[in-house]
Protein backbone atom coordinates (compact mmCIF):
# COMPACT_ATOMS: atom_id res chain seq x y z
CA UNK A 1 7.76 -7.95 -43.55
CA UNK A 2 5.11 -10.45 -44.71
CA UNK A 3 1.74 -9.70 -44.38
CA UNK A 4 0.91 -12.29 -41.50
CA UNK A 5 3.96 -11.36 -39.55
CA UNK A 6 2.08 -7.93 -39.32
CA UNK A 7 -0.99 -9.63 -37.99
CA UNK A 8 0.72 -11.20 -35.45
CA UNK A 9 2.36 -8.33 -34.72
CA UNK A 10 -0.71 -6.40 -34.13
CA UNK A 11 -2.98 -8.97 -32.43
CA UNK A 12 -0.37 -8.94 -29.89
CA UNK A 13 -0.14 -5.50 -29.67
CA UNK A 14 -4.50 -5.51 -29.59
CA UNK A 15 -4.42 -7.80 -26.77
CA UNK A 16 -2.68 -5.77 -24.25
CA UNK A 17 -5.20 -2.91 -24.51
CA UNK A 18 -8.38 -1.73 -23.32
CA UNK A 19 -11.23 -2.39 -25.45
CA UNK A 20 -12.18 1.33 -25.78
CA UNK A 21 -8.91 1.81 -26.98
CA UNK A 22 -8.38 -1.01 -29.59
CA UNK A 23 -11.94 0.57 -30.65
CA UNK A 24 -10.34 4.22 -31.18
CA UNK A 25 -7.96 2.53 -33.50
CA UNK A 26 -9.86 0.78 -35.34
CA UNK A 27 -12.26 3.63 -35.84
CA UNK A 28 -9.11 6.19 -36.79
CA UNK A 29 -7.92 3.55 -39.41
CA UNK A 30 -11.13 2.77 -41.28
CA UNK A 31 -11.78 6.62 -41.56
CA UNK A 32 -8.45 8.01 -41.99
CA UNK A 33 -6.24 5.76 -43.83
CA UNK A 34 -6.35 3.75 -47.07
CA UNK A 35 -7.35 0.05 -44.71
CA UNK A 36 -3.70 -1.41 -45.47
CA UNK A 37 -2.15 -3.32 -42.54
CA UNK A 38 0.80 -1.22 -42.87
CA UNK A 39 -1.45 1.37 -41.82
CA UNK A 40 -2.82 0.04 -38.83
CA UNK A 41 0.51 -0.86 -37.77
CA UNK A 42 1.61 2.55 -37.88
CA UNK A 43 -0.88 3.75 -36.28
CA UNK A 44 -0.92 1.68 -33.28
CA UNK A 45 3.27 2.39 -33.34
CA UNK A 46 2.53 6.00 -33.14
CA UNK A 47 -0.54 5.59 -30.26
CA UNK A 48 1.75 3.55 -28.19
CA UNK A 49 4.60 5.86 -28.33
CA UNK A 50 1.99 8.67 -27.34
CA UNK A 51 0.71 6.84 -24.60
CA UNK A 52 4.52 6.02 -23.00
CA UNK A 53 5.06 9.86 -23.41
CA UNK A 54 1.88 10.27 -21.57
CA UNK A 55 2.60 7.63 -18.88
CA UNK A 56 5.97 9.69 -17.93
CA UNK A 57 3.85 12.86 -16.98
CA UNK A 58 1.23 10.35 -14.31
CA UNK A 59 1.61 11.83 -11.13
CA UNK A 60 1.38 9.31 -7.76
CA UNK A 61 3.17 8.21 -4.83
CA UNK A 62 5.63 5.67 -4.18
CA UNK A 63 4.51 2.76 -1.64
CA UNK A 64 6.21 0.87 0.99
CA UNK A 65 7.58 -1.67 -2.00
CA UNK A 66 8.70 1.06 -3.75
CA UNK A 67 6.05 0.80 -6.27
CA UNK A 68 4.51 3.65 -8.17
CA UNK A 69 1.06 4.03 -7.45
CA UNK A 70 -0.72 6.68 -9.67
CA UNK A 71 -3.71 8.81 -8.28
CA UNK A 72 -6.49 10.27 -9.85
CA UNK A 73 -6.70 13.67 -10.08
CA UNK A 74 -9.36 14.23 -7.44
CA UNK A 75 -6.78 12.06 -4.90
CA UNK A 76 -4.34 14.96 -5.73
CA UNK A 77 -6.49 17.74 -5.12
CA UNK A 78 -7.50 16.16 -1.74
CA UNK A 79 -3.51 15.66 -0.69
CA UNK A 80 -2.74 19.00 -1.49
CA UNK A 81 -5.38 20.23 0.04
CA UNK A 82 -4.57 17.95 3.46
CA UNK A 83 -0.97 19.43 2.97
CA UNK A 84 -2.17 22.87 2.54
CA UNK A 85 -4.24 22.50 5.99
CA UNK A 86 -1.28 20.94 7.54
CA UNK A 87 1.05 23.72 6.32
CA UNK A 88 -1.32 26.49 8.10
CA UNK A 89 -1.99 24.70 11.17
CA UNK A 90 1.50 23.72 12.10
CA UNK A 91 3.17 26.11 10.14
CA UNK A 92 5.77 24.12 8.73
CA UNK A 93 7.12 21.85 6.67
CA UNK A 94 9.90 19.26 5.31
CA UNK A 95 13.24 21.50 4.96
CA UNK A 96 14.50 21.80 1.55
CA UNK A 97 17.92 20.65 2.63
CA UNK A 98 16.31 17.18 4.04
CA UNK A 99 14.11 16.56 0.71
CA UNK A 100 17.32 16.91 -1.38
CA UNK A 101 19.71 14.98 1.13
CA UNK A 102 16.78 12.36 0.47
CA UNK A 103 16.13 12.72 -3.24
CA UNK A 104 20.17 12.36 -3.78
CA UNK A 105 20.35 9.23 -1.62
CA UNK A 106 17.70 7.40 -3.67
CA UNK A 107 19.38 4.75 -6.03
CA UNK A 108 22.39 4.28 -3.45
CA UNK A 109 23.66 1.69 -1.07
CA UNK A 110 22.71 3.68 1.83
CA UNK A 111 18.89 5.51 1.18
CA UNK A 112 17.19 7.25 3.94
CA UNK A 113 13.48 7.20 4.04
CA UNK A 114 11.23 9.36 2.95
CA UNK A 115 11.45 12.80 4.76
CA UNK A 116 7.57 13.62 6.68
């Protein structure tokens, strides 16, 4: 691979982050690697392939569209704590049977919503 198709590689790359990020790796390259392009590239490789491993552990809810919404961590403290209340005051909750009918008709022709 040529030397500018690994620029363009990685100024595309570059512009999708954040700049604190793109910072980080360009910090961890000057100081840990020899400054070759090949270098950089590797490193951003690896950092992205990190960060997708991260992104699969992101815990949220799913919206009326269906869309993942992630929540910080203080917004998960507060909803288990809500559900925690809930649990004690009413003294129940969602059946396991009705979570899993639910969970196994996700992806089919015929879903049910969201047991509450």
């Amino acid at each position: 691979m040529t030397a500018s198709n690994i620029r363009q590689q990685i100024f595309e790359r570059l512009e999708a982050l954040p700049g604190e990020q793109v910072k980080t790796l360009l910090l961890t390259w000057l100081t840990t690697s020899s400054g070759k392009l090949e270098d950089f590239e590797q490193l951003l490789l690896t950092t992205q392939a990190t960060q997708t491993t991260e992104e699969l552990f992101e815990f949220g809810e799913i919206d009326a569209n269906r869309n993942f919404q992630p929540l910080t961590e203080a917004q998960m403290i507060e909803q288990s704590k809500l559900a925690l209340e809930a649990y004690r005051k009413e003294g129940s909750g969602v059946a396991h049977h009705r979570v899993r009918e639910w969970a196994n008709s996700l992806g089919t022709d015929e879903e049910s919503s969201c047991p509450r």
